[in-house]
N, C-alpha and C. Protein backbone atom coordinates (compact mmCIF):
# COMPACT_ATOMS: atom_id res chain seq x y z
N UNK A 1 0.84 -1.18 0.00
CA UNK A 1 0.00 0.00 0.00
C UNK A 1 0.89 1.24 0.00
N UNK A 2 0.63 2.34 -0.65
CA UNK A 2 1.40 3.13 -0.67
C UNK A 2 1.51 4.30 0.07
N UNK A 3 2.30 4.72 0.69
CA UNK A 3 2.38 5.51 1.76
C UNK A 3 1.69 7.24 1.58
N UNK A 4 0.72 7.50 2.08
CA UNK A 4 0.36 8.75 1.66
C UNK A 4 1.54 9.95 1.60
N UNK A 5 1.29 10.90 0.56
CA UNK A 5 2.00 11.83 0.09
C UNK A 5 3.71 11.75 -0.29
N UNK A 6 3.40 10.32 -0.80
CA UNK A 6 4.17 10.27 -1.65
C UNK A 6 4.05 9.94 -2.68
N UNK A 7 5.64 10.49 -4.04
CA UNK A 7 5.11 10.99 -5.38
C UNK A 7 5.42 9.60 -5.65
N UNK A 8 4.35 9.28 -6.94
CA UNK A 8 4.18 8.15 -7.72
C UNK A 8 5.34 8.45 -8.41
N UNK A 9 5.84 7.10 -9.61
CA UNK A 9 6.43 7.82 -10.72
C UNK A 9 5.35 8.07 -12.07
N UNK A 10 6.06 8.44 -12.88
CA UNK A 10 4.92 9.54 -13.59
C UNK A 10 6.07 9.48 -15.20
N UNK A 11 5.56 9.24 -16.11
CA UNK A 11 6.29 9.52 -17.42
C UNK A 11 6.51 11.12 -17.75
N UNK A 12 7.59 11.31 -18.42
CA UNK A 12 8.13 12.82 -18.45
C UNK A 12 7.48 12.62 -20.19
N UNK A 13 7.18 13.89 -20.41
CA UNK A 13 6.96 14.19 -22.09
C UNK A 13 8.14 14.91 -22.43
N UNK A 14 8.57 14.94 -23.69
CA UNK A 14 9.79 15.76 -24.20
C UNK A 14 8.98 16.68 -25.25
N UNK A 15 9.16 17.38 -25.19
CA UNK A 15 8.70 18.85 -25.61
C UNK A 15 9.68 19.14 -26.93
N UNK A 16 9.27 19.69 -28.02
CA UNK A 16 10.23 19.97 -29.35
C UNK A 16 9.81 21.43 -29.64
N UNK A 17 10.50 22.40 -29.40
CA UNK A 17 10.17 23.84 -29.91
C UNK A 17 11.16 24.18 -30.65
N UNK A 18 10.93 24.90 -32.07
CA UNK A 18 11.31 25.57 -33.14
C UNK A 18 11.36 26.59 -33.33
N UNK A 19 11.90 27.45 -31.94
CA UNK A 19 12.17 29.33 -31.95
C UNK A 19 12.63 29.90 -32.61
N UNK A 20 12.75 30.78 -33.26
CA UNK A 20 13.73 31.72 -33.90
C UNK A 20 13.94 32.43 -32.54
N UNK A 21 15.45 33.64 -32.26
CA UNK A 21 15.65 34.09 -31.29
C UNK A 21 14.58 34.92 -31.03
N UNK A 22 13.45 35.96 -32.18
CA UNK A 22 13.02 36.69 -31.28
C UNK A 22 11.92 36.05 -30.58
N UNK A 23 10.86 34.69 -31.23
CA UNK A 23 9.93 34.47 -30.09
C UNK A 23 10.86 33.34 -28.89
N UNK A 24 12.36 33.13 -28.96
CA UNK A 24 12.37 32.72 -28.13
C UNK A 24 12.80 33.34 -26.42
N UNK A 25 13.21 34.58 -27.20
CA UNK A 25 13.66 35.67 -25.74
C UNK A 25 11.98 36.34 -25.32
N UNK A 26 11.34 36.15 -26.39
CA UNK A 26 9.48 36.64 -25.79
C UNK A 26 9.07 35.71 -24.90
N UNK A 27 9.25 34.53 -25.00
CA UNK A 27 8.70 33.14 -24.03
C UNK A 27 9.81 33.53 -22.64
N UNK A 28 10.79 33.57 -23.20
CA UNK A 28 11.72 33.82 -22.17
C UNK A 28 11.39 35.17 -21.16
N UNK A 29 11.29 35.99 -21.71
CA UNK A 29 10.47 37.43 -20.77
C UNK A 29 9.07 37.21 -20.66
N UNK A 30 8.26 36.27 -20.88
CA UNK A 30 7.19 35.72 -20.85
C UNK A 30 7.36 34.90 -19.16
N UNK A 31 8.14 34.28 -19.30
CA UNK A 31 8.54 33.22 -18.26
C UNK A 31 8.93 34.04 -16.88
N UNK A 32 9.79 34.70 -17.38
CA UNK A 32 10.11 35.31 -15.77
C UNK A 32 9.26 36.47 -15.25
N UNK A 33 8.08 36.71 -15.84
CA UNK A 33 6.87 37.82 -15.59
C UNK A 33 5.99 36.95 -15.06
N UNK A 34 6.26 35.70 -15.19
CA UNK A 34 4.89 34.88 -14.56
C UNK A 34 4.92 35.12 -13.31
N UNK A 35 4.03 35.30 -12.12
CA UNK A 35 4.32 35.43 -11.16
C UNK A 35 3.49 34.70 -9.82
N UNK A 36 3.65 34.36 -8.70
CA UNK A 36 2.71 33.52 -8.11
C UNK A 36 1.08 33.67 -8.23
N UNK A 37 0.35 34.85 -7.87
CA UNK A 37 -0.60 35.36 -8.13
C UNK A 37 -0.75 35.15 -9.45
N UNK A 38 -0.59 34.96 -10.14
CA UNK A 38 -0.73 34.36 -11.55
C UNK A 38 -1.08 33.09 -11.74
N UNK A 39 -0.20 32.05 -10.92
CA UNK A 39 -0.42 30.71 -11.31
C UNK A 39 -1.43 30.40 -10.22
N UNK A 40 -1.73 31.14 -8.96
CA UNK A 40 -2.85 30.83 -8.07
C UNK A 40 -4.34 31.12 -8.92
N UNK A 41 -4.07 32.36 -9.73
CA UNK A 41 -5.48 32.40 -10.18
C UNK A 41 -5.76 31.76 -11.46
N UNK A 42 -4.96 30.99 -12.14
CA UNK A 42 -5.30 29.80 -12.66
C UNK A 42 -5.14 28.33 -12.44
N UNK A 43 -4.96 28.06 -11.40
CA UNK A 43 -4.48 26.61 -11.03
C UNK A 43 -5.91 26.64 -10.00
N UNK A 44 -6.03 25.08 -9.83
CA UNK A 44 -7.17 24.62 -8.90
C UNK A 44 -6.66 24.31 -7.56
N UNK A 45 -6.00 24.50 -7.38
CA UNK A 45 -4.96 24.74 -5.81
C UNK A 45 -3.55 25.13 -5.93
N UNK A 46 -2.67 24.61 -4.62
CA UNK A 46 -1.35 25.36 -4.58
C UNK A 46 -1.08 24.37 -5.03
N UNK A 47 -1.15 23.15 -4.66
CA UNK A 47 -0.55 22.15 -5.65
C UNK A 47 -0.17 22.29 -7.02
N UNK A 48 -1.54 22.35 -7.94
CA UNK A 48 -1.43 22.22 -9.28
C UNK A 48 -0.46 23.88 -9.29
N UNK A 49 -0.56 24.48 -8.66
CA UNK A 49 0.11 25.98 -8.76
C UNK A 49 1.91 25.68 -8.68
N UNK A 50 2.11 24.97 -7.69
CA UNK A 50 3.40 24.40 -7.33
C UNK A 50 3.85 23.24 -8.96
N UNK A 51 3.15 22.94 -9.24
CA UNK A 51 3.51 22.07 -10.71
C UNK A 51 3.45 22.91 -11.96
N UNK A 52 2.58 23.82 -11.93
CA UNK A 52 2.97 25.11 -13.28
C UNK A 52 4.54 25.66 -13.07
N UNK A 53 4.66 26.21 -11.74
CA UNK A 53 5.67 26.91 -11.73
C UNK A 53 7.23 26.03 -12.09
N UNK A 54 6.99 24.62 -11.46
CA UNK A 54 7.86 23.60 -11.63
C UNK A 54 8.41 23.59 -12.91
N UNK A 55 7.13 23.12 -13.91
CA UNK A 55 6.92 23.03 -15.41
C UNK A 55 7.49 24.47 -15.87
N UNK A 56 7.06 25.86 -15.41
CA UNK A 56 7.71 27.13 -16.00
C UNK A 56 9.36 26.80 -16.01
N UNK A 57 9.82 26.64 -14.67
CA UNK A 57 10.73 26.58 -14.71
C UNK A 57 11.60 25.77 -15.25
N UNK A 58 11.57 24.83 -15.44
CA UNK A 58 11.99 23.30 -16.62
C UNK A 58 11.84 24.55 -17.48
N UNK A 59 10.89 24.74 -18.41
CA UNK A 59 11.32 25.05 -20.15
C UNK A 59 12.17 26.34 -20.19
N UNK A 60 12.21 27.36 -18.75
CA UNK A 60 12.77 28.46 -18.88
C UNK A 60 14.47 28.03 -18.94
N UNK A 61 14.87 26.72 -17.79
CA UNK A 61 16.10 25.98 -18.44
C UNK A 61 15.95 25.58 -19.63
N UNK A 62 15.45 25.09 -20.23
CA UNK A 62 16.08 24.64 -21.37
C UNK A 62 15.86 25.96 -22.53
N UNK A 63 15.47 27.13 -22.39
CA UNK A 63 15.57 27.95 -23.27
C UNK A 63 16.71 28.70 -22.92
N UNK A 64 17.26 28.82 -21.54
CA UNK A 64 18.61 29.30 -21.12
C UNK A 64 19.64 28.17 -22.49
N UNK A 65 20.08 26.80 -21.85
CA UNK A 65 20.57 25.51 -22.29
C UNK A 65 20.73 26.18 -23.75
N UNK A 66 19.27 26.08 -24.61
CA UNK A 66 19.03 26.10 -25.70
C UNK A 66 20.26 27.10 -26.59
N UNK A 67 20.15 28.50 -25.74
CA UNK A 67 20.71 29.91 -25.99
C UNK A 67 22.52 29.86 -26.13
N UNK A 68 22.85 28.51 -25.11
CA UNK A 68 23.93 28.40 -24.55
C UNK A 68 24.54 27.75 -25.59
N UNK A 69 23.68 26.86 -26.38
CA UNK A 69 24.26 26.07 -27.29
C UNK A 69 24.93 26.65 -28.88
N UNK A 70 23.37 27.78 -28.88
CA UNK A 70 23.47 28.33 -30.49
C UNK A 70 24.78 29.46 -30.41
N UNK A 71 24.52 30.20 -28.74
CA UNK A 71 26.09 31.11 -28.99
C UNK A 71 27.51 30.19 -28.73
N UNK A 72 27.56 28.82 -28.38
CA UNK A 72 28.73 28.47 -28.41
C UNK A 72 28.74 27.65 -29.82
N UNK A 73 27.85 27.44 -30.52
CA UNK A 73 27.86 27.14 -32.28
C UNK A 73 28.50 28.31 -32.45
N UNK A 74 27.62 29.25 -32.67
CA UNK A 74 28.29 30.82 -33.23
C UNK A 74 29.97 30.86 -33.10
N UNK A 75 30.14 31.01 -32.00
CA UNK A 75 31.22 31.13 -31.71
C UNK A 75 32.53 30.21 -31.91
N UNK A 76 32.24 28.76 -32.16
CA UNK A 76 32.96 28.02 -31.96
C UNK A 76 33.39 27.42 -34.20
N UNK A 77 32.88 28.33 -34.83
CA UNK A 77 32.60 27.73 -36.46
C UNK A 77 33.23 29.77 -36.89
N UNK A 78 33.97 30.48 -35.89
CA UNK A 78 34.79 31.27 -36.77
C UNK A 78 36.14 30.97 -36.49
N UNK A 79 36.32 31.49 -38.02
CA UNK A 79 37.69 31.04 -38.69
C UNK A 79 38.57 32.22 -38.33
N UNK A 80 39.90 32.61 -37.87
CA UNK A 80 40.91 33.57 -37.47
C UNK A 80 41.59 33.88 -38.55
């Protein structure tokens, strides 16, 4: 039997986005404007509120990650 309040496991989805830089710095200033009062008045408790912000924060890494990659491409394919 499983012990109350604890987390099941749960399958992760992988997410595929195709930004160009400017909608991806808009999601990105999108992301860090979200703010608690925000996810309280759309979530059906603090819970589900505590899992938006979770989820915000996951894609706001990987659009950091993402950023990290294309300027060390840039950077790493000039010739001296």
């Amino acid at each position: 039997m499983p012990t109350p309040g604890c987390l099941k496991a749960v399958k992760a989805h992988t997410l595929r986005l195709d930004l160009d830089e400017r909608r991806a710095a808009a999601l990105s200033r999108l992301l860090r404007n979200v703010t608690w009062p925000d996810l309280i008045t759309y979530a059906g408790d603090v819970e589900e509120a505590l899992l938006m912000r979770d989820a915000l924060d996951t894609i706001g890494r990987a659009l950091v990650l993402g950023e990290a990659g294309r300027i060390g491409r840039r950077g790493g394919s000039r010739r001296r």
